[in-house]
PDB file of N, CA and C in Angstrom:
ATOM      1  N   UNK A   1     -19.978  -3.567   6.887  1.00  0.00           N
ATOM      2  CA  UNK A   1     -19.483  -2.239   7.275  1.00  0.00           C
ATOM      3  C   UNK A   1     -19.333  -2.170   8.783  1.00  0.00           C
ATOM      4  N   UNK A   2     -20.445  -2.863   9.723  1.00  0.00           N
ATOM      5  CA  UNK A   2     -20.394  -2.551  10.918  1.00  0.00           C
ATOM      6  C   UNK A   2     -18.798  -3.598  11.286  1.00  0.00           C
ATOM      7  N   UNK A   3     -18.371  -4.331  10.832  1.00  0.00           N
ATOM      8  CA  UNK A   3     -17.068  -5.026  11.163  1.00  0.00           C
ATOM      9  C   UNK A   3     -16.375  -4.544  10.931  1.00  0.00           C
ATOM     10  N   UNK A   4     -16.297  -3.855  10.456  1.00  0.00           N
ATOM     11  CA  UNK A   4     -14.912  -2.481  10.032  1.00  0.00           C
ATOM     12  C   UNK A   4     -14.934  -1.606  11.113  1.00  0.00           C
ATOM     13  N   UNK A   5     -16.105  -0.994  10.997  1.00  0.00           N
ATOM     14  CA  UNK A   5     -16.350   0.217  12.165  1.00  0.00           C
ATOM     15  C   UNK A   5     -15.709  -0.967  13.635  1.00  0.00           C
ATOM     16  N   UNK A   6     -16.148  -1.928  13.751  1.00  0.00           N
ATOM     17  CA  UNK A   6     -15.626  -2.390  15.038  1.00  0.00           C
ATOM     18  C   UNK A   6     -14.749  -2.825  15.556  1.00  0.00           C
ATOM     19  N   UNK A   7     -13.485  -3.175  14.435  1.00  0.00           N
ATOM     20  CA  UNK A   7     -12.532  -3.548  14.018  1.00  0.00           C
ATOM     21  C   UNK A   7     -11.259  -2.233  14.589  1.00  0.00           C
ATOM     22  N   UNK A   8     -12.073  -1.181  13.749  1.00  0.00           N
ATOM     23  CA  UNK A   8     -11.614   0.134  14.117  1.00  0.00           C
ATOM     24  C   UNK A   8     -11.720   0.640  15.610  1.00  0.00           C
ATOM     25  N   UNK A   9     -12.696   0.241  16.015  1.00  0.00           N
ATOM     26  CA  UNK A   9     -13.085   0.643  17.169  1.00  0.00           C
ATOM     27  C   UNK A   9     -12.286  -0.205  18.745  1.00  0.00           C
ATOM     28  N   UNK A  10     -11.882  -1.245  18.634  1.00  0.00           N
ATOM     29  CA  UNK A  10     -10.507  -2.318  18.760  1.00  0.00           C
ATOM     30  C   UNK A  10      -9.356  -1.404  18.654  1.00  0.00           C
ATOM     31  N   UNK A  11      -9.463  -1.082  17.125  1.00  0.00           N
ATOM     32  CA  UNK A  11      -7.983  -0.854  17.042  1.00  0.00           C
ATOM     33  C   UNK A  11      -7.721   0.756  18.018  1.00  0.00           C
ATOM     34  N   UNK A  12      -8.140   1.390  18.979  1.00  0.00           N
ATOM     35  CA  UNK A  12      -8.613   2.613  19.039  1.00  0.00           C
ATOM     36  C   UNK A  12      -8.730   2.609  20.683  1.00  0.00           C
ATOM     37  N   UNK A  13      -9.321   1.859  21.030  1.00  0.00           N
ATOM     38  CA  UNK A  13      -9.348   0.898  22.575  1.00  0.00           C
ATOM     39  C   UNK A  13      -7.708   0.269  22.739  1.00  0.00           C
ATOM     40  N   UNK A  14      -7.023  -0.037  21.969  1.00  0.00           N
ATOM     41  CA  UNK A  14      -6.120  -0.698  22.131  1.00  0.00           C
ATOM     42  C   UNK A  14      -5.010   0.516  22.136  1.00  0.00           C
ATOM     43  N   UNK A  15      -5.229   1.075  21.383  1.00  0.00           N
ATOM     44  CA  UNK A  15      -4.210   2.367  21.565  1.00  0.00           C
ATOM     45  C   UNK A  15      -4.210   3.218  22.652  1.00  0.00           C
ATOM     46  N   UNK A  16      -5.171   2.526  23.820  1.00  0.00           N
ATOM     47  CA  UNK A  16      -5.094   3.808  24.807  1.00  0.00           C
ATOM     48  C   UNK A  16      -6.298   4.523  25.050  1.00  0.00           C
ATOM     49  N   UNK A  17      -6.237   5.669  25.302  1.00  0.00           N
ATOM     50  CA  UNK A  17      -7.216   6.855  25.742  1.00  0.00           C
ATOM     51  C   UNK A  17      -8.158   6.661  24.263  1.00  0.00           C
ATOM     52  N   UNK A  18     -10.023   6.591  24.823  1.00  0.00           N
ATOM     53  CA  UNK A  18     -10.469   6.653  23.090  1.00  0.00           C
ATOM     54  C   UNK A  18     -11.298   7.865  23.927  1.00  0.00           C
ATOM     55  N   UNK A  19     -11.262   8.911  23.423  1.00  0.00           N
ATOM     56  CA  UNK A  19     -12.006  10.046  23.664  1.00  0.00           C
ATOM     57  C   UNK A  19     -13.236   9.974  23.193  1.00  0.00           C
ATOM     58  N   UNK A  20     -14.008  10.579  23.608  1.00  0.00           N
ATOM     59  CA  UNK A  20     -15.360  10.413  23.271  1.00  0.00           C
ATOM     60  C   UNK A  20     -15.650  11.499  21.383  1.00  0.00           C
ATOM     61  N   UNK A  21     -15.106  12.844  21.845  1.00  0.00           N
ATOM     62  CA  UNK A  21     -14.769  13.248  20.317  1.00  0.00           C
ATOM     63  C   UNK A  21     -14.365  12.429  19.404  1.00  0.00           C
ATOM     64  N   UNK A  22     -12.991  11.556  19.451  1.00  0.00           N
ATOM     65  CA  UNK A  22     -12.416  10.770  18.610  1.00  0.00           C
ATOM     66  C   UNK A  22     -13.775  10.030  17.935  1.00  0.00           C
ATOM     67  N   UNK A  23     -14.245   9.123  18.839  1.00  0.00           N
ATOM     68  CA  UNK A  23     -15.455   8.635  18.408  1.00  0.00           C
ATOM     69  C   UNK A  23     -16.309   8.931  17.664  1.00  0.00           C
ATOM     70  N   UNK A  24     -16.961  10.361  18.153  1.00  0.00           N
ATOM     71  CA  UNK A  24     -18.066  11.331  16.910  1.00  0.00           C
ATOM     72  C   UNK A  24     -17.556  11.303  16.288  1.00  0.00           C
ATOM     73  N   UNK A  25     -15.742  11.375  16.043  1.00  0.00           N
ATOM     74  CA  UNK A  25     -15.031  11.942  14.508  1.00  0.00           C
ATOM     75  C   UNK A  25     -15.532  10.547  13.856  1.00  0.00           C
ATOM     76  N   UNK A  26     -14.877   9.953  14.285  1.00  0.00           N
ATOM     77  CA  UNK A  26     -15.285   8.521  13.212  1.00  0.00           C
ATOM     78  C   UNK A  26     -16.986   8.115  12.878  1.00  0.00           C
ATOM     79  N   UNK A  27     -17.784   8.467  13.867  1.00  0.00           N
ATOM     80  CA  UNK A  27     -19.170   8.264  13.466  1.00  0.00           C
ATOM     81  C   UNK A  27     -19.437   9.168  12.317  1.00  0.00           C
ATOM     82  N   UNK A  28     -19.414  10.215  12.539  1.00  0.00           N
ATOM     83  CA  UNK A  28     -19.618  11.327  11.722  1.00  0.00           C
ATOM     84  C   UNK A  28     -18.903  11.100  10.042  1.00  0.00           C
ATOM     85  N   UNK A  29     -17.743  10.587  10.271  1.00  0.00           N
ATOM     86  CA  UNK A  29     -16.844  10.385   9.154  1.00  0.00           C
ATOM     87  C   UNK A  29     -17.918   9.509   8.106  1.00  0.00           C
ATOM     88  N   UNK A  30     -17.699   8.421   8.866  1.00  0.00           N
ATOM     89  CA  UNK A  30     -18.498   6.491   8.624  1.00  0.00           C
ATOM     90  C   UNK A  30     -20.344   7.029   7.833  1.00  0.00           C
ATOM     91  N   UNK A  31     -20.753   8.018   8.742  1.00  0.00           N
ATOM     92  CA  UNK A  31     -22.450   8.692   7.926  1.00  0.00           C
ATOM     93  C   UNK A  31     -21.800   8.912   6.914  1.00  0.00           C
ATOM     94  N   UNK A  32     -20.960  10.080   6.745  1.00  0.00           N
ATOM     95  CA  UNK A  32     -21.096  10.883   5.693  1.00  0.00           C
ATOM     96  C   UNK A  32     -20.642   9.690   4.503  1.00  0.00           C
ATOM     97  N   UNK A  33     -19.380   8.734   4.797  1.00  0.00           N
ATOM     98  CA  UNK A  33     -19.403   8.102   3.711  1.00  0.00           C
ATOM     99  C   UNK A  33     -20.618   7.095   3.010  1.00  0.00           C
ATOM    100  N   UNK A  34     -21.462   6.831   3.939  1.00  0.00           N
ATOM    101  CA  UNK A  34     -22.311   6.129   3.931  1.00  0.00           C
ATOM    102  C   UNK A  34     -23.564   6.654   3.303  1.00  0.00           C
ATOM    103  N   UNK A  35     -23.760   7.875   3.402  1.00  0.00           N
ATOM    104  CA  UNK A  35     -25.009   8.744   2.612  1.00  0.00           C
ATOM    105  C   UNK A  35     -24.460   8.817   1.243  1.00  0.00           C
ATOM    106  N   UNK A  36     -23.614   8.838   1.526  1.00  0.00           N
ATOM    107  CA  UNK A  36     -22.314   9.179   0.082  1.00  0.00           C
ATOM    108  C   UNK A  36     -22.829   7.992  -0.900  1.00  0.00           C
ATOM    109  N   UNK A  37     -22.718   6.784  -0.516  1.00  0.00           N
ATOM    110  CA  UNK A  37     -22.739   5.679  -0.845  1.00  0.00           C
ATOM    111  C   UNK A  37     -24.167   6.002  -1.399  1.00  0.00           C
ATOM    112  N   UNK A  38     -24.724   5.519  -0.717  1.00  0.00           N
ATOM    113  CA  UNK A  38     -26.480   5.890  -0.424  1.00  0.00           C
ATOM    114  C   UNK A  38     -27.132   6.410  -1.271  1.00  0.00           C
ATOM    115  N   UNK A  39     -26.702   7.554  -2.037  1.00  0.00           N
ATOM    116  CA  UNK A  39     -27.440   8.617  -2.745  1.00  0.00           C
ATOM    117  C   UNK A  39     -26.979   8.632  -4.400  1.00  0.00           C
ATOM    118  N   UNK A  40     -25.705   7.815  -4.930  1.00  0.00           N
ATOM    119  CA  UNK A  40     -25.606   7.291  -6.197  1.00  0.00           C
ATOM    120  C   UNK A  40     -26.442   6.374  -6.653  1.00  0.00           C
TER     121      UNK A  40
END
């Protein structure tokens, strides 16, 4: 999972401006799917 997230995180750096929000969005996103996961 963390190679995805970093993969993403590349792809995001490479596009330019990575805002620091942008970032929480995707952290925030990446938990929730991950508790998601987690709790079945």
């Amino acid at each position: 999972v963390l190679d995805f997230f970093n993969s993403r995180m590349d792809a995001q750096n490479m596009d330019g401006e990575l805002s620091v929000e942008k970032v929480l969005q995707i952290i925030i996103t990446n938990c929730r799917s991950w508790r998601g996961e987690g709790m079945k």
